[in-house]
C-alpha atoms as a PDB file:
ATOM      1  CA  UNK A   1       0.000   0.000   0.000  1.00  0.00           C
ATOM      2  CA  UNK A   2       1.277   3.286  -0.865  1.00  0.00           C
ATOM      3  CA  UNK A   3       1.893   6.284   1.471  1.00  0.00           C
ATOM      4  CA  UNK A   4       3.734  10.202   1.232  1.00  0.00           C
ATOM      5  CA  UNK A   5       6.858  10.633   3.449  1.00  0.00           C
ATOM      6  CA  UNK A   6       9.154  13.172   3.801  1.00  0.00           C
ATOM      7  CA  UNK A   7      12.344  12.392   1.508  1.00  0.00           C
ATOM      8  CA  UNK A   8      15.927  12.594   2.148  1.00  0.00           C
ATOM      9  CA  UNK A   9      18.333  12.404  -1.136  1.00  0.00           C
ATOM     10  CA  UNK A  10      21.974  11.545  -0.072  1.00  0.00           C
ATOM     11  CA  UNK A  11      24.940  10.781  -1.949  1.00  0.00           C
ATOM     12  CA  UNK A  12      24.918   7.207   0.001  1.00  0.00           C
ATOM     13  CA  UNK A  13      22.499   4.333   0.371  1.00  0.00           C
ATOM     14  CA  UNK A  14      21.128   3.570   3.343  1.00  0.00           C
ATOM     15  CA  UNK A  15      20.155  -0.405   4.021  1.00  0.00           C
ATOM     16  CA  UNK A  16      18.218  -2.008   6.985  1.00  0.00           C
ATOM     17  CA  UNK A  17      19.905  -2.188  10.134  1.00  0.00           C
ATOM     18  CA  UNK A  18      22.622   0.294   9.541  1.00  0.00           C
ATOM     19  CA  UNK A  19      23.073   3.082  11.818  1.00  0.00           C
ATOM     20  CA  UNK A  20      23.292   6.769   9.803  1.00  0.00           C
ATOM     21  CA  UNK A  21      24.119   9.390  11.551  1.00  0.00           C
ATOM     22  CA  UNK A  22      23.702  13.049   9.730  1.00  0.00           C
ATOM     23  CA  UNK A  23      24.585  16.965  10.721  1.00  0.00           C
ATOM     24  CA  UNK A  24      21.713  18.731   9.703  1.00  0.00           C
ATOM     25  CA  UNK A  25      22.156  22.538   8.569  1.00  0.00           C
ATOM     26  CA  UNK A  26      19.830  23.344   5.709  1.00  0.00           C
ATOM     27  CA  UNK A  27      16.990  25.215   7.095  1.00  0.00           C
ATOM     28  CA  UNK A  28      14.241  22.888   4.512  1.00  0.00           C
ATOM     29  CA  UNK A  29      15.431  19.521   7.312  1.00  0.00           C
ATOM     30  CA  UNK A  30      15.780  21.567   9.869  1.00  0.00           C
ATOM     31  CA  UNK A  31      12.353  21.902   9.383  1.00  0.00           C
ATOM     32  CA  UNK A  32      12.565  17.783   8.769  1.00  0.00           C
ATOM     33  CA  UNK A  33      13.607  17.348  12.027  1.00  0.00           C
ATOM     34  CA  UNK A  34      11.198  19.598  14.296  1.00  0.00           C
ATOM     35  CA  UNK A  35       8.323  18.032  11.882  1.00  0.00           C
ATOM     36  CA  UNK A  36       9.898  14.360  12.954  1.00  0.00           C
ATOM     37  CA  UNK A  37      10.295  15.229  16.381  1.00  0.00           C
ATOM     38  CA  UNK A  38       6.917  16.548  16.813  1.00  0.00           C
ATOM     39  CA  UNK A  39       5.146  13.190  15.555  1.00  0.00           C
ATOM     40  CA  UNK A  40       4.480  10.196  17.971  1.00  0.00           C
ATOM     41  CA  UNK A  41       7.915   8.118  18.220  1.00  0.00           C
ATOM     42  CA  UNK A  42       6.594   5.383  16.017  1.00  0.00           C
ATOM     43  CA  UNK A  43       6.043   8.030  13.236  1.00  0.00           C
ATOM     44  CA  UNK A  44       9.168   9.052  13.175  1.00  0.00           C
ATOM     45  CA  UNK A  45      10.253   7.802  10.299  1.00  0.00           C
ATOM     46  CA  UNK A  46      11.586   9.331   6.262  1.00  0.00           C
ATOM     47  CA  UNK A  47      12.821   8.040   3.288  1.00  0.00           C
ATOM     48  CA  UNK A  48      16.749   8.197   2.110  1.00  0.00           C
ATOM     49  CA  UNK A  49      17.081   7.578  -1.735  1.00  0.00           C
ATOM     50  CA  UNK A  50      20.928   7.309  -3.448  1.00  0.00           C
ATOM     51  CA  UNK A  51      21.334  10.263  -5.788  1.00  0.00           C
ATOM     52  CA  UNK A  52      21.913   9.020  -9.203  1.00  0.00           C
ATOM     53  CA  UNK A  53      22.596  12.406 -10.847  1.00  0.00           C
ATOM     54  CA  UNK A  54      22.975  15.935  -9.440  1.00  0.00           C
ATOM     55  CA  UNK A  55      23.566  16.510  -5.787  1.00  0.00           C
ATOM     56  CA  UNK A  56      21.690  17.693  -2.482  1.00  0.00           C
ATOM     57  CA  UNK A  57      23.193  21.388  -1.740  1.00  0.00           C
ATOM     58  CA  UNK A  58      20.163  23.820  -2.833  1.00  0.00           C
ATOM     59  CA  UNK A  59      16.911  23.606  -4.190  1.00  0.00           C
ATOM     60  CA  UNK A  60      15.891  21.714  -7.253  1.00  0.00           C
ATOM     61  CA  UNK A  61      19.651  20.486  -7.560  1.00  0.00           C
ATOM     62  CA  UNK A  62      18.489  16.719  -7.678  1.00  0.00           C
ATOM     63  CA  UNK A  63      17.750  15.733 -11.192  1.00  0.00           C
ATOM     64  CA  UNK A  64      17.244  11.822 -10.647  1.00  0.00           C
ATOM     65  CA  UNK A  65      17.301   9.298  -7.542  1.00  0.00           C
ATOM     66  CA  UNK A  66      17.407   5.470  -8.000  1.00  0.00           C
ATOM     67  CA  UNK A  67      13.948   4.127  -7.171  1.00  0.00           C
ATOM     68  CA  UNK A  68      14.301   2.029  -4.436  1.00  0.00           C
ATOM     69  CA  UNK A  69      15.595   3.462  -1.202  1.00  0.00           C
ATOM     70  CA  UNK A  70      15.312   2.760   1.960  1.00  0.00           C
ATOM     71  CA  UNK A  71      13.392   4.267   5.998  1.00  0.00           C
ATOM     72  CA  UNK A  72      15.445   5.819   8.276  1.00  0.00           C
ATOM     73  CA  UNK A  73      13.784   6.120  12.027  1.00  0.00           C
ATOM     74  CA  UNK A  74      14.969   8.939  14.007  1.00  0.00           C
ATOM     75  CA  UNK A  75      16.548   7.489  17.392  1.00  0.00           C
ATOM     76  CA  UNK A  76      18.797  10.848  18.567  1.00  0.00           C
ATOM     77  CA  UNK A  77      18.903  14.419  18.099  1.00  0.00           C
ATOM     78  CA  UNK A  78      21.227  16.368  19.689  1.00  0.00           C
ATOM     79  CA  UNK A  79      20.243  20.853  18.984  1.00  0.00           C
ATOM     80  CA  UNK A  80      22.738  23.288  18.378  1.00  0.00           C
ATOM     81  CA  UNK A  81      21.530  26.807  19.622  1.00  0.00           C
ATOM     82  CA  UNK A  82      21.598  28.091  15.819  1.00  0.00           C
ATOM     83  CA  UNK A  83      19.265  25.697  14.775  1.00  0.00           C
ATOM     84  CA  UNK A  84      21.346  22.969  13.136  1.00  0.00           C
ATOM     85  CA  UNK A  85      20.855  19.403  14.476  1.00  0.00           C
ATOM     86  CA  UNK A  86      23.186  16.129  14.928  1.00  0.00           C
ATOM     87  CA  UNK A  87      20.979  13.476  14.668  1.00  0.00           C
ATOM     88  CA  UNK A  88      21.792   9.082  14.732  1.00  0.00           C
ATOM     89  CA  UNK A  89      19.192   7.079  12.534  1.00  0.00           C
ATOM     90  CA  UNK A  90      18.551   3.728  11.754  1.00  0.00           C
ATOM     91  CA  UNK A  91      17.441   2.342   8.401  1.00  0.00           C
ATOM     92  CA  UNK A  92      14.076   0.284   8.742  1.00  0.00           C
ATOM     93  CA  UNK A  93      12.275  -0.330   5.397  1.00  0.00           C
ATOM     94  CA  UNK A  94      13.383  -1.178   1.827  1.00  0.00           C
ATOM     95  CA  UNK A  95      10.776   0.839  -0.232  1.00  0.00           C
ATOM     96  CA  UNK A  96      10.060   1.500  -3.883  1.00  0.00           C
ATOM     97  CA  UNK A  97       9.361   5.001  -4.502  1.00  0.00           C
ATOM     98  CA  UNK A  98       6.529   5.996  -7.062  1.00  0.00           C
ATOM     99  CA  UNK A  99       6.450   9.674  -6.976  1.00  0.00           C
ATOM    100  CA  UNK A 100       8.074  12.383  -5.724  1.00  0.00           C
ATOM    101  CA  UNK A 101       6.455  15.574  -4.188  1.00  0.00           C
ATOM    102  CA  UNK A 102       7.845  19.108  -4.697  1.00  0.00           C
ATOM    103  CA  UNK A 103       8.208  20.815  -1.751  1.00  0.00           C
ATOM    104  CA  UNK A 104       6.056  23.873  -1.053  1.00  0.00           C
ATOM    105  CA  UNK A 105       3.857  25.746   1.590  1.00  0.00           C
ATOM    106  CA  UNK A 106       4.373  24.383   4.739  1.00  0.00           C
ATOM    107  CA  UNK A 107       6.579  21.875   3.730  1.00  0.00           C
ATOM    108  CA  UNK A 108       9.624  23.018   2.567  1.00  0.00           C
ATOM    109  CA  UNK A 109      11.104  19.702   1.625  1.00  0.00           C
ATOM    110  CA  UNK A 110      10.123  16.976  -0.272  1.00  0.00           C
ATOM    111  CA  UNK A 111       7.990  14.224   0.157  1.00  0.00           C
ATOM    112  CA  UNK A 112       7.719  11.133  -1.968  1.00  0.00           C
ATOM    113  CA  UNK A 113       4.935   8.497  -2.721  1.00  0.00           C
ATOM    114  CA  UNK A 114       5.964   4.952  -1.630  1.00  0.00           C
ATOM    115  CA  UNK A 115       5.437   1.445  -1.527  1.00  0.00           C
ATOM    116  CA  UNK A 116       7.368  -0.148   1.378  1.00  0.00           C
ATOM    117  CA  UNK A 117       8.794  -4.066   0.175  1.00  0.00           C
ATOM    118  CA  UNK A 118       9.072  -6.707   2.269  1.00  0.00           C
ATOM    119  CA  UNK A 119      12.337  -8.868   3.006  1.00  0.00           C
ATOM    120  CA  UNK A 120      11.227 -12.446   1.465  1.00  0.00           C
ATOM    121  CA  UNK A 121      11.694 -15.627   3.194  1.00  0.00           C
ATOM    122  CA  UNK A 122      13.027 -18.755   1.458  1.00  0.00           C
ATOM    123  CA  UNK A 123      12.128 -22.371   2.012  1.00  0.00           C
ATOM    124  CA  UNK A 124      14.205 -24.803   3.939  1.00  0.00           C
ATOM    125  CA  UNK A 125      17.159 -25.464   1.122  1.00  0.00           C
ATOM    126  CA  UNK A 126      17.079 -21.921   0.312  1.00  0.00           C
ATOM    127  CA  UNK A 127      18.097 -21.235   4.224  1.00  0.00           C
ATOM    128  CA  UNK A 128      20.605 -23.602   4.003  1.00  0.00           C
ATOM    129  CA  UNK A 129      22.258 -22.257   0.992  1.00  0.00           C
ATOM    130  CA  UNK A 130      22.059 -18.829   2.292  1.00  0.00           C
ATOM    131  CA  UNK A 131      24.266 -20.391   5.374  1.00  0.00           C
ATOM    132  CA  UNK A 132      27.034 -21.311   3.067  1.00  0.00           C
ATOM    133  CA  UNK A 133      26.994 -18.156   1.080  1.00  0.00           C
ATOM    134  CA  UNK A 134      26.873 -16.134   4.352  1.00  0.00           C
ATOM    135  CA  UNK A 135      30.122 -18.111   5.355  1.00  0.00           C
ATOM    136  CA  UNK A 136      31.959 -16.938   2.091  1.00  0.00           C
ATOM    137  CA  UNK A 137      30.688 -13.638   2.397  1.00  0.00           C
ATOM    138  CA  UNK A 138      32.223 -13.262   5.911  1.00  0.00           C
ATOM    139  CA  UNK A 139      35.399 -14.875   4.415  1.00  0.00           C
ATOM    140  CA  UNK A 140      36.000 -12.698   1.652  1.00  0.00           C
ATOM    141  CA  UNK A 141      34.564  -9.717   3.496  1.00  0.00           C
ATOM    142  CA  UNK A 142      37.273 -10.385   5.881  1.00  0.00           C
ATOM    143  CA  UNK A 143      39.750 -10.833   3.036  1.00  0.00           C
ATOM    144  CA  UNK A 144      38.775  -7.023   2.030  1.00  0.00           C
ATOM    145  CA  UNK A 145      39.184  -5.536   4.691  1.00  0.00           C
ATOM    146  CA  UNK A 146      42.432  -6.710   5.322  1.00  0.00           C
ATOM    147  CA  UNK A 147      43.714  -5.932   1.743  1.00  0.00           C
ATOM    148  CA  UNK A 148      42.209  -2.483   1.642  1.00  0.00           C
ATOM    149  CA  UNK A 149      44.107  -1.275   4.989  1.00  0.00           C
ATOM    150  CA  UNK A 150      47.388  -2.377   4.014  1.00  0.00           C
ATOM    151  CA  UNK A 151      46.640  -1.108   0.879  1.00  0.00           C
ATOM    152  CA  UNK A 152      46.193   2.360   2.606  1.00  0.00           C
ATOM    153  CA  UNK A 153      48.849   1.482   5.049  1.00  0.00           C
ATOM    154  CA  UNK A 154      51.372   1.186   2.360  1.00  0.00           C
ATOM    155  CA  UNK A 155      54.434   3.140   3.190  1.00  0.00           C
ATOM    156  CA  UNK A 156      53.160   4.732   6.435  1.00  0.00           C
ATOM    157  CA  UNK A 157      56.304   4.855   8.603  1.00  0.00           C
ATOM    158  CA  UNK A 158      55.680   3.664  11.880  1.00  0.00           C
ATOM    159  CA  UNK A 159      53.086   1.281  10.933  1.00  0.00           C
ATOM    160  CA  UNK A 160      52.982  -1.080  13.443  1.00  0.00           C
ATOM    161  CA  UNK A 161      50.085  -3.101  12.687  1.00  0.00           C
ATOM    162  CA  UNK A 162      50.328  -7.040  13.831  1.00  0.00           C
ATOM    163  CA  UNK A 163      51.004  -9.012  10.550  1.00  0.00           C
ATOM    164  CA  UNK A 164      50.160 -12.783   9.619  1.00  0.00           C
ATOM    165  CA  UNK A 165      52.999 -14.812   7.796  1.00  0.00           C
ATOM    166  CA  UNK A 166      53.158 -13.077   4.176  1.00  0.00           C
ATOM    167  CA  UNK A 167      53.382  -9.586   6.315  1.00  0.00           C
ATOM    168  CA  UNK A 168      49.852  -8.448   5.600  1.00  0.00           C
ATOM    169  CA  UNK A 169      48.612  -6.444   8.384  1.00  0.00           C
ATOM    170  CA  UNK A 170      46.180  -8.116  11.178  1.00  0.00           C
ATOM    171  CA  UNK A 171      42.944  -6.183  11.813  1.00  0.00           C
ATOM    172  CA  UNK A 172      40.598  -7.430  15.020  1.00  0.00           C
ATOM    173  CA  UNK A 173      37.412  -9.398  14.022  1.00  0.00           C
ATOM    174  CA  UNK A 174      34.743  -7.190  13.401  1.00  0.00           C
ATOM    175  CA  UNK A 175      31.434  -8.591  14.571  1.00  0.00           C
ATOM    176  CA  UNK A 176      28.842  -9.359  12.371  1.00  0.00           C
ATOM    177  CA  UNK A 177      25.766 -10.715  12.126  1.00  0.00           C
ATOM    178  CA  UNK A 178      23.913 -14.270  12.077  1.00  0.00           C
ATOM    179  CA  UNK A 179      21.112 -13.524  10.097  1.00  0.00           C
ATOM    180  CA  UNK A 180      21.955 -13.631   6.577  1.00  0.00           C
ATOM    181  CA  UNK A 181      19.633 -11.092   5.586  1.00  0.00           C
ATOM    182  CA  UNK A 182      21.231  -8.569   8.711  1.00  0.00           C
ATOM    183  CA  UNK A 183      24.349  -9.778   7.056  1.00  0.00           C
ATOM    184  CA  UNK A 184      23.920  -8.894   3.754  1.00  0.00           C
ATOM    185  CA  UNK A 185      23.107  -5.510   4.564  1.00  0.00           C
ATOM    186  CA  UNK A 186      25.763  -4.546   6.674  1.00  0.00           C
ATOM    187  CA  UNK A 187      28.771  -6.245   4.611  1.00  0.00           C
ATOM    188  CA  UNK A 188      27.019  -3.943   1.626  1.00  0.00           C
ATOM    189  CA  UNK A 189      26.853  -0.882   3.553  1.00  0.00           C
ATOM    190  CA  UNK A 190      30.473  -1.406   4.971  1.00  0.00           C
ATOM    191  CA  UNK A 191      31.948  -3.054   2.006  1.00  0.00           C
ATOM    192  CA  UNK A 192      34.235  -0.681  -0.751  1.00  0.00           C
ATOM    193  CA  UNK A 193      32.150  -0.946  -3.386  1.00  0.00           C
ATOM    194  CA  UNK A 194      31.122   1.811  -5.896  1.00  0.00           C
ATOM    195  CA  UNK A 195      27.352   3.319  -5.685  1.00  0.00           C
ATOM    196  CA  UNK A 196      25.664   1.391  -7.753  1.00  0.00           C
ATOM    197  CA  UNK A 197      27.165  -1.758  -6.544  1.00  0.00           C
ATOM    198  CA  UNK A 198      25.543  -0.585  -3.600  1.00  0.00           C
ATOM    199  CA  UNK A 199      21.995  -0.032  -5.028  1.00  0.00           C
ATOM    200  CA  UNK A 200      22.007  -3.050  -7.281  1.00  0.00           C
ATOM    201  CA  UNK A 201      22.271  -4.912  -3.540  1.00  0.00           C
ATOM    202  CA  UNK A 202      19.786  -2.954  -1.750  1.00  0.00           C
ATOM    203  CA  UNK A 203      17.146  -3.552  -4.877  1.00  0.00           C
ATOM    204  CA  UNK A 204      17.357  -7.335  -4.603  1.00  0.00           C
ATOM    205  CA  UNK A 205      14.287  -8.677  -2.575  1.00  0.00           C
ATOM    206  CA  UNK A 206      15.584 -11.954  -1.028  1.00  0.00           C
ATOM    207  CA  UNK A 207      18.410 -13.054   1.006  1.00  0.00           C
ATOM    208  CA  UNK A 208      20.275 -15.754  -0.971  1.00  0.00           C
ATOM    209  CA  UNK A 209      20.288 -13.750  -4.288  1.00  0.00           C
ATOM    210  CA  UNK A 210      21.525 -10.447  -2.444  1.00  0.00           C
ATOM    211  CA  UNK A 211      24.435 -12.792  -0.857  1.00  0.00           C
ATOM    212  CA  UNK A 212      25.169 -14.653  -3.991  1.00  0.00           C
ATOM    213  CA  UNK A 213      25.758 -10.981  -5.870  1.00  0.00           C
ATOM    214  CA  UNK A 214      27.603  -9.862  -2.710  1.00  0.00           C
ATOM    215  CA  UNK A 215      29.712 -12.834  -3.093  1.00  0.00           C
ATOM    216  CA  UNK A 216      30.521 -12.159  -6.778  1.00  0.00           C
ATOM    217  CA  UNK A 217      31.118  -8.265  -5.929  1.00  0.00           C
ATOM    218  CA  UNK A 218      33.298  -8.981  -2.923  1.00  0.00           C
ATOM    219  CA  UNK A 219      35.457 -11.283  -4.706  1.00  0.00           C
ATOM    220  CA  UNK A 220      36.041  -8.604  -7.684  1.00  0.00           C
ATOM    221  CA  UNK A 221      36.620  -6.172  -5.421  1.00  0.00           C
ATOM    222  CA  UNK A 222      39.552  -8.471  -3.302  1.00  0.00           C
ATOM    223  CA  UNK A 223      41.189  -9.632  -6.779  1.00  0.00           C
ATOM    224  CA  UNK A 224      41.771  -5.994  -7.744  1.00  0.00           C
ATOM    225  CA  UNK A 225      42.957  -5.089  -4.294  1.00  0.00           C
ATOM    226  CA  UNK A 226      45.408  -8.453  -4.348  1.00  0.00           C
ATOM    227  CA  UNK A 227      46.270  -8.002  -8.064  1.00  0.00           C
ATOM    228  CA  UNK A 228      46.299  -3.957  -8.791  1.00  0.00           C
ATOM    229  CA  UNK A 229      46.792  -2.447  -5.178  1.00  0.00           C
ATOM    230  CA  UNK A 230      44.307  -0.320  -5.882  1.00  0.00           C
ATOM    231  CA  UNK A 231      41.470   0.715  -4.013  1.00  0.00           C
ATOM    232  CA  UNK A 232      38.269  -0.355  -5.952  1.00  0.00           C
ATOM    233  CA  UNK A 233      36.387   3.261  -5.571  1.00  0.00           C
ATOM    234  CA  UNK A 234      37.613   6.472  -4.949  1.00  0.00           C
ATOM    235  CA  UNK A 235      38.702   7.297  -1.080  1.00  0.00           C
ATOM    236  CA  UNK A 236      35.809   9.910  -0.679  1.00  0.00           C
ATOM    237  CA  UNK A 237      33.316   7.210  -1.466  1.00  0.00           C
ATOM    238  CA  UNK A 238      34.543   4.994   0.687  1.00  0.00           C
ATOM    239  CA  UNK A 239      32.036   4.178   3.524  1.00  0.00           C
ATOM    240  CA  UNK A 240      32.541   4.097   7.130  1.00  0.00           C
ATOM    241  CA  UNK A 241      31.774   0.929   8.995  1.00  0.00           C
ATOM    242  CA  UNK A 242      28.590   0.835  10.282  1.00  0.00           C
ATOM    243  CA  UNK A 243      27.093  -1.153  12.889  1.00  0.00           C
ATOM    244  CA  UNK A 244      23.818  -3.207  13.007  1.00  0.00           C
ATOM    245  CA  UNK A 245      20.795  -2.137  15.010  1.00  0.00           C
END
């Protein structure tokens, strides 16, 4: 069923589960966030769709969004006495979106016309497969992460990072979790993968065919880090691990 909430374009995309934290200075969500913080704590809730073209300083500077995005709930807000806010989110919902609302009137940003979409659940061998794929996906998640920092590491003097046996730096485990689905949308939020990597991952509706791309994406990304020592995406895309809600 299809409802209007307010809508957040960001140059990121936002998955289940994933913590988002945003500073917010524009006076149209400023506005967002009194609106949000005046509603009943359940209803605290707007959309966050990846910018596919333009970018989100000024009005009308938007010209396109991917079309499925994803809730954020409002959990903290922390005021600043000039009006701007730092506020920690959490992403709920996948969503498709159908239409988007200009702002106007009392509303000074926009709004957009969803349909929220609902994680599927597999059948019995599908669970079990999704085991096995979340096993590689930790694996070679791992394996990125590790590559990646002593890719950035490389040359640092006074790097003093514990190493296995082929020298390769030792990073601590970071936790993850045992729900495939949870899993899948973490590793793709924390993963160094490129935007539309990303939004190809969030758009898939079931577990074991998010994983299985994950797995495929993941293992591109560690052959080019192994092979090139080169880091897959630009630095300023890279995301900052997240954690799960």
């Amino acid at each position: 069923m299809a409802e209007i909430i307010p809508l957040f374009p960001l140059g990121t995309v936002l998955f289940p589960g994933v913590v988002l934290p945003l500073h917010i200075f524009e006076p149209r969500y400023r506005a967002l966030i009194r609106d949000l913080m005046a509603a009943d704590t359940g209803s605290r809730q707007f959309g966050v769709c990846a910018i596919r073209q333009g970018w989100e300083v000024g009005e009308d500077a938007v010209t396109a969004l991917y079309e499925v995005g994803c809730t954020a709930e409002l959990r903290q807000v922390h005021p600043y006495r000039d009006g701007r806010f730092d506020v920690v989110n959490v992403g709920r919902d996948r969503f498709q979106l159908l239409e988007v609302l200009p702002s106007g009137g009392d509303v000074p940003y926009l709004r957009a016309r969803v349909e929220r979409l609902p994680e599927e659940t597999a059948d019995a061998p599908a669970d079990e497969e999704a085991e096995v794929l979340a096993a590689g996906v930790r694996e070679v998640f791992a394996r990125c992460r590790t590559l990646l920092h002593a890719t950035l590491r490389a040359g640092e003097a006074g790097d003093r990072s514990a190493r296995d046996d082929d020298g390769r730096p030792v990073l601590p485990a970071l936790p993850l979790p045992t729900d495939p689905s949870m899993l899948s949308y973490l590793v793709g939020s924390a993963a160094p993968l490129t935007l539309d990597d990303q939004q190809s991952l969030l758009a898939i509706d079931e577990p074991v065919s998010r994983l299985r791309r994950e797995l495929r994406l993941l293992k591109r990304e560690a052959t080019m880090l192994s092979r090139l020592r080169a880091v897959p995406v630009p630095l300023a895309e890279l995301q900052v691990v997240q954690s799960p809600n």
